[in-house]
PDB file of N, CA and C in Angstrom:
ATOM      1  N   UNK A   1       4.853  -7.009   5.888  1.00  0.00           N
ATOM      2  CA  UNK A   1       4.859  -6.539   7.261  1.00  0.00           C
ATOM      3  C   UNK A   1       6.146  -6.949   7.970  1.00  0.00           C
ATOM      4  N   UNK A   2       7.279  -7.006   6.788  1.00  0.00           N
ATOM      5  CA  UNK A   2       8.348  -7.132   7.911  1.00  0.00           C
ATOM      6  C   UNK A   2       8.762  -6.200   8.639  1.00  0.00           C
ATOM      7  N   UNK A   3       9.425  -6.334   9.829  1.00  0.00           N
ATOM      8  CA  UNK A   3      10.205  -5.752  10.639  1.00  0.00           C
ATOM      9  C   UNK A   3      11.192  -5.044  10.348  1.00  0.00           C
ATOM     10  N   UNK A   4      11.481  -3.733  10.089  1.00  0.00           N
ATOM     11  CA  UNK A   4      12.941  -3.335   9.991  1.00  0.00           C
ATOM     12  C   UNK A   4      13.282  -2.428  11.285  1.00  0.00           C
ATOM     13  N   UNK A   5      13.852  -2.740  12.173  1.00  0.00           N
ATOM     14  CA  UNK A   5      14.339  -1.533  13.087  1.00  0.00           C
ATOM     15  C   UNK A   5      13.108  -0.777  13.763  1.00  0.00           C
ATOM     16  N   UNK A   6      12.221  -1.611  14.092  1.00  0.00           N
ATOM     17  CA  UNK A   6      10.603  -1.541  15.197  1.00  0.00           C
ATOM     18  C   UNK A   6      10.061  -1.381  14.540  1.00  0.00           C
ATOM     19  N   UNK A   7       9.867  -1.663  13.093  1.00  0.00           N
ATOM     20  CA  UNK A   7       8.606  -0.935  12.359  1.00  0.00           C
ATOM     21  C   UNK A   7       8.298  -1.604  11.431  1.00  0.00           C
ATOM     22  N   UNK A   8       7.329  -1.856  10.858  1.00  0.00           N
ATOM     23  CA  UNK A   8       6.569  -2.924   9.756  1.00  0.00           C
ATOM     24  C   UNK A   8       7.904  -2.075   8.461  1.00  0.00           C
ATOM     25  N   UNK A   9       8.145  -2.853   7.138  1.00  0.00           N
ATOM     26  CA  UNK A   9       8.729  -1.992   6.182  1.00  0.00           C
ATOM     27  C   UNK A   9       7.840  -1.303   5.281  1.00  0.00           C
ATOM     28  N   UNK A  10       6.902  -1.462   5.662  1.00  0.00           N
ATOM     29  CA  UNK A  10       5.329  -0.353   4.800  1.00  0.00           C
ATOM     30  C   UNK A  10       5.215   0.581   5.694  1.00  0.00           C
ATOM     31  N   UNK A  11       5.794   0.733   6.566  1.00  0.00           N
ATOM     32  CA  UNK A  11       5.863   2.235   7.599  1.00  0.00           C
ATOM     33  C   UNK A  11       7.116   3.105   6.786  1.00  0.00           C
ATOM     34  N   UNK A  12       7.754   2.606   6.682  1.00  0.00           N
ATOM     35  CA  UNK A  12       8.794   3.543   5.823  1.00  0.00           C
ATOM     36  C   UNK A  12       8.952   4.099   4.307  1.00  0.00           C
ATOM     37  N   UNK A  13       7.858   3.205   3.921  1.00  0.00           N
ATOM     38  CA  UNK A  13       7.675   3.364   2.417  1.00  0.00           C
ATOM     39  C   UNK A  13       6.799   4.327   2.873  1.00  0.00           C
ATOM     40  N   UNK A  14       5.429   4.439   3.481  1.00  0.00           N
ATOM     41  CA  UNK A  14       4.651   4.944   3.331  1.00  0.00           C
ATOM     42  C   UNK A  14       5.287   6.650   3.930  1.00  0.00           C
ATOM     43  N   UNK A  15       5.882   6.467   4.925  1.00  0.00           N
ATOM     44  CA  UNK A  15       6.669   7.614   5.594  1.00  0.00           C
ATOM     45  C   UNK A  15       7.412   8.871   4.145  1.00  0.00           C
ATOM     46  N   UNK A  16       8.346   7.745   3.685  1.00  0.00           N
ATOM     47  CA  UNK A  16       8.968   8.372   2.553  1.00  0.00           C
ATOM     48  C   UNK A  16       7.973   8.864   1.222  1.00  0.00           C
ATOM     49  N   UNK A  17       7.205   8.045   0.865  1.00  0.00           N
ATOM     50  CA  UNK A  17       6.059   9.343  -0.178  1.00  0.00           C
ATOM     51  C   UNK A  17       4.793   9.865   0.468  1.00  0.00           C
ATOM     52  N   UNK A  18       4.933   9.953   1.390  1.00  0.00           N
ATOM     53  CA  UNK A  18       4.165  10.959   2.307  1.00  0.00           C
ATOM     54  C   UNK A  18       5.375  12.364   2.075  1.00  0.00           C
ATOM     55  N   UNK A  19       6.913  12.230   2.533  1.00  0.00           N
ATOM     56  CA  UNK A  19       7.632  13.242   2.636  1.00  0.00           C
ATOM     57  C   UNK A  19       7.855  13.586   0.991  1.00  0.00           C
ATOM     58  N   UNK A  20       7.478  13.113  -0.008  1.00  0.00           N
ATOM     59  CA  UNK A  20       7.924  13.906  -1.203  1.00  0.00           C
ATOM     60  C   UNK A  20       6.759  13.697  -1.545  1.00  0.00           C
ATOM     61  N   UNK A  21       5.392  14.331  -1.091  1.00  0.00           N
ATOM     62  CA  UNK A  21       4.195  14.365  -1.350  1.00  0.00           C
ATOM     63  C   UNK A  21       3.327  14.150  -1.992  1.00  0.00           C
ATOM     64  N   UNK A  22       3.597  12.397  -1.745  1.00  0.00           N
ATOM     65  CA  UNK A  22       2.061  11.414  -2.136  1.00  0.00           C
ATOM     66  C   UNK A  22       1.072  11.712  -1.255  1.00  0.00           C
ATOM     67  N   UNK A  23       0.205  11.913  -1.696  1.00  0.00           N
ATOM     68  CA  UNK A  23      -1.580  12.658  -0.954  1.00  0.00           C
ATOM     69  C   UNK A  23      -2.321  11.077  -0.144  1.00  0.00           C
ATOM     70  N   UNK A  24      -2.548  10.478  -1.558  1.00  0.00           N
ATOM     71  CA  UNK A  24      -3.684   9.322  -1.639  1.00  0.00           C
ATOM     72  C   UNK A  24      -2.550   8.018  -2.145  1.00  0.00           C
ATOM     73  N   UNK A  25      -3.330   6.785  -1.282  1.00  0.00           N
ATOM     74  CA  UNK A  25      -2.432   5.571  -1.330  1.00  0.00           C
ATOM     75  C   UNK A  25      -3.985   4.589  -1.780  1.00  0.00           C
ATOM     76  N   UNK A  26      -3.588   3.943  -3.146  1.00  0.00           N
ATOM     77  CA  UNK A  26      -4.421   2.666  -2.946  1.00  0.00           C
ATOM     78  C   UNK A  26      -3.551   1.279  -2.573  1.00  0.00           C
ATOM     79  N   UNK A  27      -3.747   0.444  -1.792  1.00  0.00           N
ATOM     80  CA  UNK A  27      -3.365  -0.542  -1.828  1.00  0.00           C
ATOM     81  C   UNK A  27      -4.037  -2.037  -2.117  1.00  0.00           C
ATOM     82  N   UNK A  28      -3.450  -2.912  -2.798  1.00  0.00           N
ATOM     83  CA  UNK A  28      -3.983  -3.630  -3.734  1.00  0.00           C
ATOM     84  C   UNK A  28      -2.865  -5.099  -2.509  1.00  0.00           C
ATOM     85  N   UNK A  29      -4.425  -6.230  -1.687  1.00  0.00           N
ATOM     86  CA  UNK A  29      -3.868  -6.452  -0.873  1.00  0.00           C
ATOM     87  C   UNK A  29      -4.626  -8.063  -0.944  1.00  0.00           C
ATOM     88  N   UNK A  30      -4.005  -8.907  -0.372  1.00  0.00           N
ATOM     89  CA  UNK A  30      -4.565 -10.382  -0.815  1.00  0.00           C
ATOM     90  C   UNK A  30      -4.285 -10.962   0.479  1.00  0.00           C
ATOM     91  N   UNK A  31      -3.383 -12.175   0.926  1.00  0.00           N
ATOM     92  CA  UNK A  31      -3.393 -12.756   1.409  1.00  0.00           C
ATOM     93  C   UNK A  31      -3.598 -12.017   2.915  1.00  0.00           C
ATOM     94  N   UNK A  32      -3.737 -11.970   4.133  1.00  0.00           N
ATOM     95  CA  UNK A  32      -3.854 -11.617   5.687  1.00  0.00           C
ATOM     96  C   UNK A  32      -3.998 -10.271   5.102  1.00  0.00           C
ATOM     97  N   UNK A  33      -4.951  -9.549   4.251  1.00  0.00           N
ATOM     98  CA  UNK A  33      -5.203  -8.069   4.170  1.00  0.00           C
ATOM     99  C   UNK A  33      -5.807  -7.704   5.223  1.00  0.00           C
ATOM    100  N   UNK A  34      -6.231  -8.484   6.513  1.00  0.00           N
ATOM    101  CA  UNK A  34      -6.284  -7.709   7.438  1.00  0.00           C
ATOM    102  C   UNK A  34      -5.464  -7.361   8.109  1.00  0.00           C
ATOM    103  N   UNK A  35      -4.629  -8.139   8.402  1.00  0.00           N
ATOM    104  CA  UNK A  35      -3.382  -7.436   9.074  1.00  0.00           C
ATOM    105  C   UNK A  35      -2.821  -6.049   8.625  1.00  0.00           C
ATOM    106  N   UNK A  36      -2.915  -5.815   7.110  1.00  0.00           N
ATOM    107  CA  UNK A  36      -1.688  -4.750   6.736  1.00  0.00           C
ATOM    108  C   UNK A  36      -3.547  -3.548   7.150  1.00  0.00           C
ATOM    109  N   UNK A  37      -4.502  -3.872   6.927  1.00  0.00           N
ATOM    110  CA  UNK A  37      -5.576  -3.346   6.985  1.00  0.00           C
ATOM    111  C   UNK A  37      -6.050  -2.198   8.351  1.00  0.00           C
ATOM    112  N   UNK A  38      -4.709  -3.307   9.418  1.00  0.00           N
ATOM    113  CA  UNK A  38      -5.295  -3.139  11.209  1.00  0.00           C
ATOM    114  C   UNK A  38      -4.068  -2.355  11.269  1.00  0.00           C
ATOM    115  N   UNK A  39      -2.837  -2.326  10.867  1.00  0.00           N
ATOM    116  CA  UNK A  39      -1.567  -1.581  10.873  1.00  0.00           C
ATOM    117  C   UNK A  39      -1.785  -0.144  10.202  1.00  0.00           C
ATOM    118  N   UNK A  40      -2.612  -0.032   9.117  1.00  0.00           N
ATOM    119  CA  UNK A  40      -3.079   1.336   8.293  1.00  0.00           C
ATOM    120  C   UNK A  40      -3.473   1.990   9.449  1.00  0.00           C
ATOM    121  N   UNK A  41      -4.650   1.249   9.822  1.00  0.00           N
ATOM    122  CA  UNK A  41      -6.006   1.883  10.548  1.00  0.00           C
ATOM    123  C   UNK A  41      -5.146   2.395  11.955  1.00  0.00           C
ATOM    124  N   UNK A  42      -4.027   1.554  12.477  1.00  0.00           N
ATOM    125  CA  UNK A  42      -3.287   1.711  13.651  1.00  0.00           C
ATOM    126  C   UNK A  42      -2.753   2.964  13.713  1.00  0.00           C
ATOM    127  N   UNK A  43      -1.424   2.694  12.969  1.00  0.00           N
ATOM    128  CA  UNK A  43      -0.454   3.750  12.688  1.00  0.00           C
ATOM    129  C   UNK A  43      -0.806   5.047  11.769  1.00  0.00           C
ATOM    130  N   UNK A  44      -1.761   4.989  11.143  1.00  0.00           N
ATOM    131  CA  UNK A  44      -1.738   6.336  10.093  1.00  0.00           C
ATOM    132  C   UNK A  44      -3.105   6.171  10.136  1.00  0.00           C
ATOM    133  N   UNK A  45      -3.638   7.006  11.220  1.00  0.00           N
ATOM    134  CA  UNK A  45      -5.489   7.152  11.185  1.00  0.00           C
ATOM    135  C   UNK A  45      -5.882   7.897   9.753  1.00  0.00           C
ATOM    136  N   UNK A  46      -4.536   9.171   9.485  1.00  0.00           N
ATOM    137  CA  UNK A  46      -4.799  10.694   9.114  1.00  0.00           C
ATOM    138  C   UNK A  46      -4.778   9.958   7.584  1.00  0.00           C
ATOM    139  N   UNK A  47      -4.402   8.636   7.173  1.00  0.00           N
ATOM    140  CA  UNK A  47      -3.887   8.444   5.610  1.00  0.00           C
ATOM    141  C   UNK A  47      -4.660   8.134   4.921  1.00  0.00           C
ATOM    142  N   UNK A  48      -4.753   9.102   3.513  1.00  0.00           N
ATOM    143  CA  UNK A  48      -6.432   8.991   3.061  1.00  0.00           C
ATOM    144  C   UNK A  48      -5.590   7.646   2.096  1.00  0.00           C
ATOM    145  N   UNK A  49      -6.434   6.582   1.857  1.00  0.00           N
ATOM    146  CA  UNK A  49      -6.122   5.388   1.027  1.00  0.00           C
ATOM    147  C   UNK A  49      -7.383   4.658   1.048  1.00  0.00           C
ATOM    148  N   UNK A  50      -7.128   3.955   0.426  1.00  0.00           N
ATOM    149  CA  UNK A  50      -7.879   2.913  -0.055  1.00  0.00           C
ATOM    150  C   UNK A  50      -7.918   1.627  -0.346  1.00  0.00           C
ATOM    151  N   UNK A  51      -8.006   0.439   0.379  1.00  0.00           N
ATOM    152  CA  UNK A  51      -7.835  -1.128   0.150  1.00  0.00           C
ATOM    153  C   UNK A  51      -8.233  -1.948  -0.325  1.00  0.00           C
ATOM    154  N   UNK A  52      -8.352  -2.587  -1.848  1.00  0.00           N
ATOM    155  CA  UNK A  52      -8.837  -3.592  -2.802  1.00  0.00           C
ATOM    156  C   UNK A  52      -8.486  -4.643  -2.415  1.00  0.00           C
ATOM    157  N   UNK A  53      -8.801  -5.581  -2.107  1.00  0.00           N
ATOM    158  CA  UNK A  53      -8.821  -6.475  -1.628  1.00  0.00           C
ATOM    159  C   UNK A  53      -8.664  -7.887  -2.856  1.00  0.00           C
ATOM    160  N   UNK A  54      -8.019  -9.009  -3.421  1.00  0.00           N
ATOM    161  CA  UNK A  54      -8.043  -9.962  -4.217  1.00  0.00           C
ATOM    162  C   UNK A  54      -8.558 -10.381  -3.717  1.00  0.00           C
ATOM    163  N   UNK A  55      -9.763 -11.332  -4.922  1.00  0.00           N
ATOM    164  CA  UNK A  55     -10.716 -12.205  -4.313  1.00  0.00           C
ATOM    165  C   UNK A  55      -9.928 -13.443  -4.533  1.00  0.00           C
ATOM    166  N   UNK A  56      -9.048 -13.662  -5.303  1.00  0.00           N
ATOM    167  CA  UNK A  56      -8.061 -14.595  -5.458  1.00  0.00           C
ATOM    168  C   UNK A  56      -6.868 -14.399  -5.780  1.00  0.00           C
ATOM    169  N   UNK A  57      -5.647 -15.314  -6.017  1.00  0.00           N
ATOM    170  CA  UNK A  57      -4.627 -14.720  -5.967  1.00  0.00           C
ATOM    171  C   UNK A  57      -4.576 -13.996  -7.731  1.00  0.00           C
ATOM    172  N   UNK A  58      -4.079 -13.052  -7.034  1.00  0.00           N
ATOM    173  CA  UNK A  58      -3.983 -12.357  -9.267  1.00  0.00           C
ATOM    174  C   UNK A  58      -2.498 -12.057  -9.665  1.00  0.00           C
ATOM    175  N   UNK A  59      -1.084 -12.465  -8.767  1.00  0.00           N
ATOM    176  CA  UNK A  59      -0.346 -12.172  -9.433  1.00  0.00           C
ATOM    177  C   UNK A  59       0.485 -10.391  -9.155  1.00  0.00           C
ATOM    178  N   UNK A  60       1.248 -10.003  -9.708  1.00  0.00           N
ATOM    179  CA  UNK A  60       1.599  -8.986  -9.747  1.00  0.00           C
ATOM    180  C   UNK A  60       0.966  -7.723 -10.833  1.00  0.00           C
ATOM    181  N   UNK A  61       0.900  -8.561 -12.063  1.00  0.00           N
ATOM    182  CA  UNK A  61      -0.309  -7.716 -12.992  1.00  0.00           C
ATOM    183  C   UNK A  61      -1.725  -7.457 -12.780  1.00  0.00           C
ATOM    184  N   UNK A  62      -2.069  -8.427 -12.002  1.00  0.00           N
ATOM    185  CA  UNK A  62      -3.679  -8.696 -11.697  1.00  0.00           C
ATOM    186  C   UNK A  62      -3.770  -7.768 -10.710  1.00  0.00           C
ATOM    187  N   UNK A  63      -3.060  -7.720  -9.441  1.00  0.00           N
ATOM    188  CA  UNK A  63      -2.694  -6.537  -8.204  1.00  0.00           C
ATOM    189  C   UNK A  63      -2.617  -5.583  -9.078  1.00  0.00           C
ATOM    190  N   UNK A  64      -1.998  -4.821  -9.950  1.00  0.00           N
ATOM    191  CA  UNK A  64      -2.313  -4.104 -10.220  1.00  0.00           C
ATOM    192  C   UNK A  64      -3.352  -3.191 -11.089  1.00  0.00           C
ATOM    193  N   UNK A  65      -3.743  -4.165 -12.047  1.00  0.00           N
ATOM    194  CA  UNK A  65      -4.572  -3.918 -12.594  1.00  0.00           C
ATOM    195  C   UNK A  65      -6.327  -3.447 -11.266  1.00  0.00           C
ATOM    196  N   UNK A  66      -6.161  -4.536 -11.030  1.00  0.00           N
ATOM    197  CA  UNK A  66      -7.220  -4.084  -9.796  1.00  0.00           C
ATOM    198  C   UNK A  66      -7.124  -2.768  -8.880  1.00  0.00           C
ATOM    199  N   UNK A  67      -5.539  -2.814  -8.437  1.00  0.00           N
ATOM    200  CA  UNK A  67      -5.741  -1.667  -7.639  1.00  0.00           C
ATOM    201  C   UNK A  67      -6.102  -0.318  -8.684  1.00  0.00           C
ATOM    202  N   UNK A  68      -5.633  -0.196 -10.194  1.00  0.00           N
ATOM    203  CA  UNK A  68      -5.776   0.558 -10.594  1.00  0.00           C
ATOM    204  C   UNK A  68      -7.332   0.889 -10.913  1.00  0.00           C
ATOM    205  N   UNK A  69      -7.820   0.297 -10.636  1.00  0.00           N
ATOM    206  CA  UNK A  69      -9.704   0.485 -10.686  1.00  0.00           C
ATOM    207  C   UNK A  69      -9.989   1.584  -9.625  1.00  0.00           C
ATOM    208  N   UNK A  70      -9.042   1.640  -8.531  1.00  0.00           N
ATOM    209  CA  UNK A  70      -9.496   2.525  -7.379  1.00  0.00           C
ATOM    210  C   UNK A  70      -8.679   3.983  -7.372  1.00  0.00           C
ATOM    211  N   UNK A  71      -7.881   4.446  -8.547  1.00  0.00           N
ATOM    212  CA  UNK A  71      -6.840   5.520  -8.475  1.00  0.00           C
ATOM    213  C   UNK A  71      -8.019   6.335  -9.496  1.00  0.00           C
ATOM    214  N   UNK A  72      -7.929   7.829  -8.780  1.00  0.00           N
ATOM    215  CA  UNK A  72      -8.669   8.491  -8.561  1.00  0.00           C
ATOM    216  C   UNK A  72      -7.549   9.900  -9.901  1.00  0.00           C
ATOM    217  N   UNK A  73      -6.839   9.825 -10.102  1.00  0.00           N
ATOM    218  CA  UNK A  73      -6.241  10.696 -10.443  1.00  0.00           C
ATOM    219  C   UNK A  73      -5.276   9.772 -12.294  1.00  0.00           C
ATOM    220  N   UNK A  74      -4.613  11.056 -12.701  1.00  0.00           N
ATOM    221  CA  UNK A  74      -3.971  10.334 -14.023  1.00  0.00           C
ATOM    222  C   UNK A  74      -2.251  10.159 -13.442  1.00  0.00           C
ATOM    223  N   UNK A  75      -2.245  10.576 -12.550  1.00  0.00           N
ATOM    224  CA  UNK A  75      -0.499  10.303 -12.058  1.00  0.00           C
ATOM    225  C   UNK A  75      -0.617   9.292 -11.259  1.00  0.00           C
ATOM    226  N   UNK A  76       0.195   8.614 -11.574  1.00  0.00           N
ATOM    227  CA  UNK A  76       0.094   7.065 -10.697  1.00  0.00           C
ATOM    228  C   UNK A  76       1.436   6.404 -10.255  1.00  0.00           C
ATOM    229  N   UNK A  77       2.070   6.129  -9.658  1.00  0.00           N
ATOM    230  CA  UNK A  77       3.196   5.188  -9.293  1.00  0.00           C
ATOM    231  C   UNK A  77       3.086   4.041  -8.727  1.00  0.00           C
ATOM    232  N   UNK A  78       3.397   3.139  -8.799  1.00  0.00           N
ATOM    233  CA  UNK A  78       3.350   1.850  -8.646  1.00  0.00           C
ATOM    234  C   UNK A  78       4.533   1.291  -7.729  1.00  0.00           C
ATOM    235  N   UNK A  79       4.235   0.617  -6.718  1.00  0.00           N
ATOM    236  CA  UNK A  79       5.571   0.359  -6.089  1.00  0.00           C
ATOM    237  C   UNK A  79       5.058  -1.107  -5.281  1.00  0.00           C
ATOM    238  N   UNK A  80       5.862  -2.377  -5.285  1.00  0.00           N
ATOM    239  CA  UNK A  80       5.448  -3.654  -4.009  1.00  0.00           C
ATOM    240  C   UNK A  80       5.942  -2.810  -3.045  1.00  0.00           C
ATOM    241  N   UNK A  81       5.280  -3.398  -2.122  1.00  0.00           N
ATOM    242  CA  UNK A  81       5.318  -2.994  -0.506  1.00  0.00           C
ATOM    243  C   UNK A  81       5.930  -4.081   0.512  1.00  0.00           C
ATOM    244  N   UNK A  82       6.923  -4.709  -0.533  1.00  0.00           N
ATOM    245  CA  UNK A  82       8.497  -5.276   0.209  1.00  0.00           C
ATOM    246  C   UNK A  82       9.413  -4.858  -0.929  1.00  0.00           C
ATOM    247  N   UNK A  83       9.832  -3.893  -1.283  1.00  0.00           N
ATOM    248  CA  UNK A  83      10.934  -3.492  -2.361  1.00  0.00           C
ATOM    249  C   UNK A  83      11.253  -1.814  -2.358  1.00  0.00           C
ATOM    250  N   UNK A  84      12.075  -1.245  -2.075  1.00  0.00           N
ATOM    251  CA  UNK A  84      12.322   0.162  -1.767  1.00  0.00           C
ATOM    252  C   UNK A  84      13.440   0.458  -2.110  1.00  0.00           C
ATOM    253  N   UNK A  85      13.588   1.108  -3.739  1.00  0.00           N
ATOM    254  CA  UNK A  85      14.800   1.572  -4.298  1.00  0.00           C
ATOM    255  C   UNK A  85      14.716   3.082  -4.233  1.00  0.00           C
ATOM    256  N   UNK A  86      15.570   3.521  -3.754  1.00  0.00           N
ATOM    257  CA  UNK A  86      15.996   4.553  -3.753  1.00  0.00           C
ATOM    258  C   UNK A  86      16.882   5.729  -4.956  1.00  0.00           C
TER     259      UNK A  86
END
């Protein structure tokens, strides 16, 4: 939830595969998942997703592995939500 230029940096990720048309977002979320939880619900009422929640910490494989329990489809991309290569 950092700040870049007024805006959390998961506003811009999410902005940018929204514009090259990602549909559905799971996010795979642990520590203050309410916060990024109250920012979804805030800023993007319209965004169909979905939030898994760690019951403990799992790591970067474990995050994903979990979130992948909730992807609904066989195309998948994977991205942290502080890292944005272009």
């Amino acid at each position: 939830m950092a700040p870049v230029a007024g805006h959390p940096f998961l506003y811009y990720i999410i902005r940018y595969l929204e514009s090259q048309g990602v549909k559905r977002f799971v996010f795979s979320l642990g520590y203050r998942h309410d916060v990024v939880e109250d920012f979804l619900r805030d800023q993007f009422p319209a965004l169909v997703y979905t939030c898994v929640i760690e019951p403990t910490p799992l790591k970067t494989g474990g995050a994903i592995k979990l979130a992948l329990a909730a992807v609904e489809s066989d195309d998948v991309l994977v991205m942290n939500g502080d890292t944005f290569l272009k």
